[in-house]
C-alpha atoms as a PDB file:
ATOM      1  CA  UNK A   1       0.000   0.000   0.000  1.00  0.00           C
ATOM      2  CA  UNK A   2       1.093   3.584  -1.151  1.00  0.00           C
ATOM      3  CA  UNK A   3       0.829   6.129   1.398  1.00  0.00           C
ATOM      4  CA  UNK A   4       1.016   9.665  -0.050  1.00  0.00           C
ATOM      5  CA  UNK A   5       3.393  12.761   0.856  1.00  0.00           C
ATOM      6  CA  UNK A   6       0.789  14.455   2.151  1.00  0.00           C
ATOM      7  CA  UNK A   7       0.378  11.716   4.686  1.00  0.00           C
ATOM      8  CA  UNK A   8       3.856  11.366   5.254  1.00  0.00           C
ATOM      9  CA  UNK A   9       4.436  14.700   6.250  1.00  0.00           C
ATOM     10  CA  UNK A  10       1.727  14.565   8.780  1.00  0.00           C
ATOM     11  CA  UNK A  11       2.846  11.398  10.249  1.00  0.00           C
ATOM     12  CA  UNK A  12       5.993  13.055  10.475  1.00  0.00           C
ATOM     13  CA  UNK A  13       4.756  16.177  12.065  1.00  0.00           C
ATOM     14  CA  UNK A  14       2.820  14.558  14.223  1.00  0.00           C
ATOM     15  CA  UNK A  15       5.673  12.660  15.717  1.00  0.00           C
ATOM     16  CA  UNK A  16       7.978  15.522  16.539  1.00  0.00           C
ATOM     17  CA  UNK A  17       4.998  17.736  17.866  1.00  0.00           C
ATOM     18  CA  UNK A  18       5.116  14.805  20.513  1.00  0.00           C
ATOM     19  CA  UNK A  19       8.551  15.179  21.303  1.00  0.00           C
ATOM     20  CA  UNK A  20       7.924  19.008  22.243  1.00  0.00           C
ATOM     21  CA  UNK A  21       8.558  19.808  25.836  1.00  0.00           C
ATOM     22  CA  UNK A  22       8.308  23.408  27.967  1.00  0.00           C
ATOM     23  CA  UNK A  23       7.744  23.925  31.310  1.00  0.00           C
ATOM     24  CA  UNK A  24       7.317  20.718  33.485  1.00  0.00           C
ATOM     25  CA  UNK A  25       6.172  19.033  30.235  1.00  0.00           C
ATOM     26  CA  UNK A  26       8.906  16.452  29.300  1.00  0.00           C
ATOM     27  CA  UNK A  27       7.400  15.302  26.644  1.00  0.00           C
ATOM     28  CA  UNK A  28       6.956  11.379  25.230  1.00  0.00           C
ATOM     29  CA  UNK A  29       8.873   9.643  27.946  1.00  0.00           C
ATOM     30  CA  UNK A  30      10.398   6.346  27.041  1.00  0.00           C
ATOM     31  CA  UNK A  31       9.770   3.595  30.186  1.00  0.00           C
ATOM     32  CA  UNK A  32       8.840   6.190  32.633  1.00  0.00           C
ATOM     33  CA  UNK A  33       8.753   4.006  35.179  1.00  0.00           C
ATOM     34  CA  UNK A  34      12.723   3.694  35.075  1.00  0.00           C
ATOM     35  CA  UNK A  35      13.155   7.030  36.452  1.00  0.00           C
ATOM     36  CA  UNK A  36       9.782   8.474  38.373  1.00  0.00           C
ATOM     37  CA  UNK A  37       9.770   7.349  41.583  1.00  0.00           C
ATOM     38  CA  UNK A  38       6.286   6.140  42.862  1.00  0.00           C
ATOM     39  CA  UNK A  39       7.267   5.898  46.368  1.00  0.00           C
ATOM     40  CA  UNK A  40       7.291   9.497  48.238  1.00  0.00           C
ATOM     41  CA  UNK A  41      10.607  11.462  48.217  1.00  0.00           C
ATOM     42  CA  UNK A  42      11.456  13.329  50.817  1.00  0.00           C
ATOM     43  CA  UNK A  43      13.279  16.557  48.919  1.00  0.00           C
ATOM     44  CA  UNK A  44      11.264  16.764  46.001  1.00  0.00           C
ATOM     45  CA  UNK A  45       7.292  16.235  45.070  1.00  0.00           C
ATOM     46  CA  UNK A  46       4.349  16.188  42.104  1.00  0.00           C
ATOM     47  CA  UNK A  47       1.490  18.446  43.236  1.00  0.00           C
ATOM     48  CA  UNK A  48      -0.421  17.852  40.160  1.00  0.00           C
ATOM     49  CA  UNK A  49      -2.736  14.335  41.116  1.00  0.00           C
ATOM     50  CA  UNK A  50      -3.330  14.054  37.159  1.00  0.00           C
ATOM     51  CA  UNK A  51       0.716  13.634  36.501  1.00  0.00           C
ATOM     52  CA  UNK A  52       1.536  10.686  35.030  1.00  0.00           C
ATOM     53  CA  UNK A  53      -2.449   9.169  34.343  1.00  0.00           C
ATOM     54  CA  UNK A  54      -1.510   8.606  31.068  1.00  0.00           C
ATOM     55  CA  UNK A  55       0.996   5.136  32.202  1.00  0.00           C
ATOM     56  CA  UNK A  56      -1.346   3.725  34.862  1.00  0.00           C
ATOM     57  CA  UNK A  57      -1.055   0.414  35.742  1.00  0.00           C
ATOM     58  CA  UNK A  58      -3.115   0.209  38.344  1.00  0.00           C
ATOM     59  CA  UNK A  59      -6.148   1.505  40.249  1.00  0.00           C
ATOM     60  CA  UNK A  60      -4.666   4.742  41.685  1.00  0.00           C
ATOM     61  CA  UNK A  61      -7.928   5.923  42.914  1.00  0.00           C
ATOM     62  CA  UNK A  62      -8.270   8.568  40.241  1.00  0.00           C
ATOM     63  CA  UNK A  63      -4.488   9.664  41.007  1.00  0.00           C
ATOM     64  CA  UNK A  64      -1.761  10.147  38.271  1.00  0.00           C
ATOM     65  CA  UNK A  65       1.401   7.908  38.884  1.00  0.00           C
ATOM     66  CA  UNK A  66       3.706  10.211  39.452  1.00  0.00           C
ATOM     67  CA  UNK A  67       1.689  11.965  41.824  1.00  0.00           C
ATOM     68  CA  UNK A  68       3.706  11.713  44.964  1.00  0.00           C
ATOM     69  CA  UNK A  69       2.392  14.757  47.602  1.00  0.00           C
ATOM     70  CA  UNK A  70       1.753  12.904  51.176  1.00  0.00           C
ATOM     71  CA  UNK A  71      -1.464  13.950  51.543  1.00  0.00           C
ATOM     72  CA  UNK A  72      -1.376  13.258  55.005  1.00  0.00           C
ATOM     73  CA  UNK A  73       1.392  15.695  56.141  1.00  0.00           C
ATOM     74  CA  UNK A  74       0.676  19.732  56.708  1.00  0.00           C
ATOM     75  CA  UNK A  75       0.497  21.188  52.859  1.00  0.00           C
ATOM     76  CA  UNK A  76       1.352  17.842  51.596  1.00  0.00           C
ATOM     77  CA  UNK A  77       4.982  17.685  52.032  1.00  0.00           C
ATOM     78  CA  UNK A  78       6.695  14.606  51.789  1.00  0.00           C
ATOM     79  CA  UNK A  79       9.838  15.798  54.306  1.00  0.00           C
ATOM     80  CA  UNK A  80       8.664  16.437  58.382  1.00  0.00           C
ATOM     81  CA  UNK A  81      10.930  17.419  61.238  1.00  0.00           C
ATOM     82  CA  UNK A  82      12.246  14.404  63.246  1.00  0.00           C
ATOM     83  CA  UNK A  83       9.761  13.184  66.187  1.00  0.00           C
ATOM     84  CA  UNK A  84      10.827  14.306  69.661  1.00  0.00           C
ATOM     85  CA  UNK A  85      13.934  12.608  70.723  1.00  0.00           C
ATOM     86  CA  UNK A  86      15.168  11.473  67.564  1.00  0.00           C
ATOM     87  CA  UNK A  87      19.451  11.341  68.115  1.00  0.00           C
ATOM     88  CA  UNK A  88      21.066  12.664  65.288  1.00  0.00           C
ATOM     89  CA  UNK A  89      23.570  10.622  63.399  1.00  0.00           C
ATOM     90  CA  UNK A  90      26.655  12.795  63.660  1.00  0.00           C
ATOM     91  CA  UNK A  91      25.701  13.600  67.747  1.00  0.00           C
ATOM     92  CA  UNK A  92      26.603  17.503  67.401  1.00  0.00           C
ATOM     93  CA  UNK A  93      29.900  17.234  64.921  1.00  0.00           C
ATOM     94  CA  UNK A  94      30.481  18.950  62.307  1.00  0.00           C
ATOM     95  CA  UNK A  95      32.243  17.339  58.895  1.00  0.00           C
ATOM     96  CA  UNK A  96      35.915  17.474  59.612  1.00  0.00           C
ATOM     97  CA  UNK A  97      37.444  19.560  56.888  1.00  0.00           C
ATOM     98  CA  UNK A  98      41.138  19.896  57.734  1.00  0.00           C
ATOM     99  CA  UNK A  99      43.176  18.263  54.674  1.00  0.00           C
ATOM    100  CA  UNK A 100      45.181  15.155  55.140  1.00  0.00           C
ATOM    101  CA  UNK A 101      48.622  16.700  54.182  1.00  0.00           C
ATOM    102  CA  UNK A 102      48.233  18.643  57.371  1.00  0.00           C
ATOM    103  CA  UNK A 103      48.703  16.843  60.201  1.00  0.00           C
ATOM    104  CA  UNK A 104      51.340  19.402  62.472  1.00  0.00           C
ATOM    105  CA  UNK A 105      48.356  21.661  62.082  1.00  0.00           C
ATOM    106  CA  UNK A 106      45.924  19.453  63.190  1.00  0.00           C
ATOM    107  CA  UNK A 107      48.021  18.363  66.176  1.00  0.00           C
ATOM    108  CA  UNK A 108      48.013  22.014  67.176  1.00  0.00           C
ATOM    109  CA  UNK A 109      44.823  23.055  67.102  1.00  0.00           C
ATOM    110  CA  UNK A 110      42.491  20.545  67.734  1.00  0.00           C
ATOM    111  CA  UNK A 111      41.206  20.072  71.258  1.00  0.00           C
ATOM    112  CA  UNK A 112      39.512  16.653  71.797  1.00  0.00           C
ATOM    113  CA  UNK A 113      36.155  18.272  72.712  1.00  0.00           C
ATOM    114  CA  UNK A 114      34.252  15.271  75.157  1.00  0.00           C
ATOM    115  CA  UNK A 115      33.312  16.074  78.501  1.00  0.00           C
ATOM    116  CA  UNK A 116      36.815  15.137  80.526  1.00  0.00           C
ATOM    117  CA  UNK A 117      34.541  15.048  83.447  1.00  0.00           C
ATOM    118  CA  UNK A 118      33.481  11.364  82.057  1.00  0.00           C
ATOM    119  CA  UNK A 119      37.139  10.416  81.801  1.00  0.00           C
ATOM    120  CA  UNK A 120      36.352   7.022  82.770  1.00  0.00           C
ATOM    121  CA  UNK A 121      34.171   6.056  80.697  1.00  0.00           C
ATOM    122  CA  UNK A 122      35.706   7.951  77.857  1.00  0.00           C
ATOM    123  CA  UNK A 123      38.625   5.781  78.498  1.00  0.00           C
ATOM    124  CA  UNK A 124      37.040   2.314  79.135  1.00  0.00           C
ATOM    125  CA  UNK A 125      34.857   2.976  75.584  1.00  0.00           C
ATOM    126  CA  UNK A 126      38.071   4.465  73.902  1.00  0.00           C
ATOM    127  CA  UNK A 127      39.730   0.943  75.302  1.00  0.00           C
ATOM    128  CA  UNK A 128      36.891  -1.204  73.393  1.00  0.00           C
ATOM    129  CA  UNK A 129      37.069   0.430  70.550  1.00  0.00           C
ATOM    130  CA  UNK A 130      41.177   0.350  70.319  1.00  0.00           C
ATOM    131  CA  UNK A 131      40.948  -3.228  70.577  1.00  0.00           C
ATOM    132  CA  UNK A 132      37.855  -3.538  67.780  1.00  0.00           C
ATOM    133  CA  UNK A 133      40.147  -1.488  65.408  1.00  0.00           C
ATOM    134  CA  UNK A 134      43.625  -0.783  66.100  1.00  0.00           C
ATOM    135  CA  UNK A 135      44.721  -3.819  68.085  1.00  0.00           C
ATOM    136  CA  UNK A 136      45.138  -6.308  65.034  1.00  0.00           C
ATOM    137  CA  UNK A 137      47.516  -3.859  63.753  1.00  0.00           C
ATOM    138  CA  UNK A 138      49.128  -2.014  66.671  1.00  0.00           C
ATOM    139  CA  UNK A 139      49.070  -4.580  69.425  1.00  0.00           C
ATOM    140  CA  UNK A 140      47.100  -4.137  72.563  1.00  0.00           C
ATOM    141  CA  UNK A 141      49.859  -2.215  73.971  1.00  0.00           C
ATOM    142  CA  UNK A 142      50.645  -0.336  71.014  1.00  0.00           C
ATOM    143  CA  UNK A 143      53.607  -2.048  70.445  1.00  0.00           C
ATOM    144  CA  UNK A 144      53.454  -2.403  66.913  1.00  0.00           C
ATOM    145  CA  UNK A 145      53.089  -6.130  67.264  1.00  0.00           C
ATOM    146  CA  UNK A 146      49.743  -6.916  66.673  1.00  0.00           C
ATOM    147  CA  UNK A 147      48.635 -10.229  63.777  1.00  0.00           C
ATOM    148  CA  UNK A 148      48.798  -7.551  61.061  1.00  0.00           C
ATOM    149  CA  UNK A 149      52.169  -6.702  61.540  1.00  0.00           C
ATOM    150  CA  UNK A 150      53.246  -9.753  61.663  1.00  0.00           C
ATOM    151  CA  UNK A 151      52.680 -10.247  57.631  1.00  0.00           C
ATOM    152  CA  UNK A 152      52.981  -6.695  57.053  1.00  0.00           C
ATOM    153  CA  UNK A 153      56.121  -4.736  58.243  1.00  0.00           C
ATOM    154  CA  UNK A 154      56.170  -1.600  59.022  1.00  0.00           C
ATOM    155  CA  UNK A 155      53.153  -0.917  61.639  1.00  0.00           C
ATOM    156  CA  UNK A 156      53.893   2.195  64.130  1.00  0.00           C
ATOM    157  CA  UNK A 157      54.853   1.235  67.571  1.00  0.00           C
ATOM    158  CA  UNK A 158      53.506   3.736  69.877  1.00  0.00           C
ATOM    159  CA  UNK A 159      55.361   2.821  72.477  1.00  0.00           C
ATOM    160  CA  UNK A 160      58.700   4.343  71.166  1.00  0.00           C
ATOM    161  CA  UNK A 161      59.763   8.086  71.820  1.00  0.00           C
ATOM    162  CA  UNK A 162      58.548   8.920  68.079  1.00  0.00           C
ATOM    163  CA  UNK A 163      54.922   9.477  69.256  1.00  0.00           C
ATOM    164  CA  UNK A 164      55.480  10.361  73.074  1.00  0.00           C
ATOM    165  CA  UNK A 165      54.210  14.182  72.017  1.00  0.00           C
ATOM    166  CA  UNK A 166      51.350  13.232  69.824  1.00  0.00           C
ATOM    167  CA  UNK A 167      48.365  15.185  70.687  1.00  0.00           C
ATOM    168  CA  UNK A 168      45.025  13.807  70.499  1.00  0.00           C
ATOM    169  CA  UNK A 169      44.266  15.900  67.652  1.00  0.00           C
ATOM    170  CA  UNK A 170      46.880  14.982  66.017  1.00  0.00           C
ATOM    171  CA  UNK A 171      46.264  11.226  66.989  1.00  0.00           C
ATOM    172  CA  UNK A 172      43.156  12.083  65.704  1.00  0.00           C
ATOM    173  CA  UNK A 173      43.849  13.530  62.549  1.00  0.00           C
ATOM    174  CA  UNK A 174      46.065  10.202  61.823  1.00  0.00           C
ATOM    175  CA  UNK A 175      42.860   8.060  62.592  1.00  0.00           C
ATOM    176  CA  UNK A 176      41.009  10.225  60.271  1.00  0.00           C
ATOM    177  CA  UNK A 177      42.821  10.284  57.255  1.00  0.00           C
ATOM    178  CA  UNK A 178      45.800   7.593  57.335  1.00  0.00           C
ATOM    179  CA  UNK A 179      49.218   7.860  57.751  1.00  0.00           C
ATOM    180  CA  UNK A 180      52.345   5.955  55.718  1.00  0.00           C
ATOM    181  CA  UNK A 181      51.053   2.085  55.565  1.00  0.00           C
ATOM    182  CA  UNK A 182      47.871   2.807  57.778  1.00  0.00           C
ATOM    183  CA  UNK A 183      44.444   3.495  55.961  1.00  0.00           C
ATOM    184  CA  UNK A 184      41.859   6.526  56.811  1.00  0.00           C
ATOM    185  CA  UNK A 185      39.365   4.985  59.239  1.00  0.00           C
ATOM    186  CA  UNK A 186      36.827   8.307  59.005  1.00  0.00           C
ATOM    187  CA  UNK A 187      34.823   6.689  56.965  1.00  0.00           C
ATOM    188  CA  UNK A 188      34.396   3.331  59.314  1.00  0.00           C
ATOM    189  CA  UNK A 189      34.494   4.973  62.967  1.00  0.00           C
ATOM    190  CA  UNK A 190      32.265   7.918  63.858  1.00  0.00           C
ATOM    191  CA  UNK A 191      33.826  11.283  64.800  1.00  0.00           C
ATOM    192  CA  UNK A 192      32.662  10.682  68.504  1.00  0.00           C
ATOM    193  CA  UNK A 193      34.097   7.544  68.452  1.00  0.00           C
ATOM    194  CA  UNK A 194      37.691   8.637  67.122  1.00  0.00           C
ATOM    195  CA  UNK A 195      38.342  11.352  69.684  1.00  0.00           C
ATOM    196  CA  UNK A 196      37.552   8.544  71.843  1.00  0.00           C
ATOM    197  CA  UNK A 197      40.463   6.254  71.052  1.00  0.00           C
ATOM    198  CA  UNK A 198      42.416   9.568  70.514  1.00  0.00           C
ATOM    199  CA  UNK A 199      42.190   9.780  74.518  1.00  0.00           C
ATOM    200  CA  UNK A 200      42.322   6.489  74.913  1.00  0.00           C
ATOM    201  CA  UNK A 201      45.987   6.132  73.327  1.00  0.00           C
ATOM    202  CA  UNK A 202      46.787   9.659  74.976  1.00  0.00           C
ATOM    203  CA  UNK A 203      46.433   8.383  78.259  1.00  0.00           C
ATOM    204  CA  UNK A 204      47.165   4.537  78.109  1.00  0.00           C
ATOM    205  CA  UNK A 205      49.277   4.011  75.835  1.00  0.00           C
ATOM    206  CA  UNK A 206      51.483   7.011  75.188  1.00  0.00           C
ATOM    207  CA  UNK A 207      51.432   8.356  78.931  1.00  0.00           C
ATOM    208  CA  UNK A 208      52.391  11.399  79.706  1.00  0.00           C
ATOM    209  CA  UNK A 209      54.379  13.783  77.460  1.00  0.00           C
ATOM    210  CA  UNK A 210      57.319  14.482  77.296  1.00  0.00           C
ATOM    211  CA  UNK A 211      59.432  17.685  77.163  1.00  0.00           C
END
């Protein structure tokens, strides 16, 4: 079957006329699905309830699918503010910035800021989590001597006068980002939990400095 030009050319300019898009219109969307989320999003939303009718698969209750206001929240917003009593993750700290290359710095102005009035406990929870993370590499006493070190030379013995000074920023800083054959453990132990061990090998292993 012959179609004509004429009918070409409107089967033509109906196609791109569907590939138009302004505004919030996208357009023909190929598998939509892929990349509109039907579940609610907390930092964006569809207000529109007839977005997305077009592709339903399902009784939405009159609703487009991409329709994703809560309509059960205050001017149906998909984010709320945290119940009462809801911890936050990072307790209080903010993102440590200071570079890796600059560890001197670090060591001289970073004040390990938990309460020293819970020394104690700092130091018995600073002691659990030195022997969940460092002791396989350090030792228990920090003598460089723990099962890592035994197949891989090299492992800093804390014991020796090298780190008597070290600061517990600067121990900190080390935790953070790595130093020589160690790896940066900010990623695996929470900031809380890293000036904890900082005080922990202050006080336990390193004793007191010298001058």
């Amino acid at each position: 079957m012959k179609i004509s030009k004429h009918w070409m050319w409107l089967l033509g300019a109906a196609g791109l006329s569907a590939c138009g898009a302004g505004g919030n219109d996208p357009g023909v969307e190929y598998a939509p699905n892929m990349y509109h989320s039907i579940p609610y999003e907390p930092l964006s939303q569809i207000t529109d309830k007839s977005a997305g009718a077009w592709v339903n698969s399902t009784d939405t209750e009159g609703l487009g699918e991409y329709y994703s206001s809560n309509p059960n929240n205050p001017h149906g917003m998909n984010m709320r503010e945290p119940v009462a009593g809801t911890v936050r993750r990072n307790k209080g700290y903010l993102p440590y910035r200071i570079p890796a290359d600059s560890l001197e710095y670090a060591g001289q102005v970073l004040v390990n800021p938990l309460d020293s009035t819970m020394q104690d406990e700092i130091l018995a929870d600073g002691k659990e989590l030195y022997l969940t993370f460092c002791e396989h590499c350090h030792g228990g006493k920090g003598a460089g001597d723990g099962l890592v070190a035994e197949k891989y030379p090299g492992v800093a013995n804390l014991t020796t006068p090298t780190y008597a000074n070290h600061t517990e920023g600067k121990i900190f800083h080390v935790i953070t980002h790595g130093k020589g054959n160690m790896q940066p453990h900010g990623s695996q132990i929470s900031q809380g939990d890293r000036w904890k061990i900082a005080r922990y090998v202050r006080e336990s292993i390193l004793g007191e400095p010298t001058n």
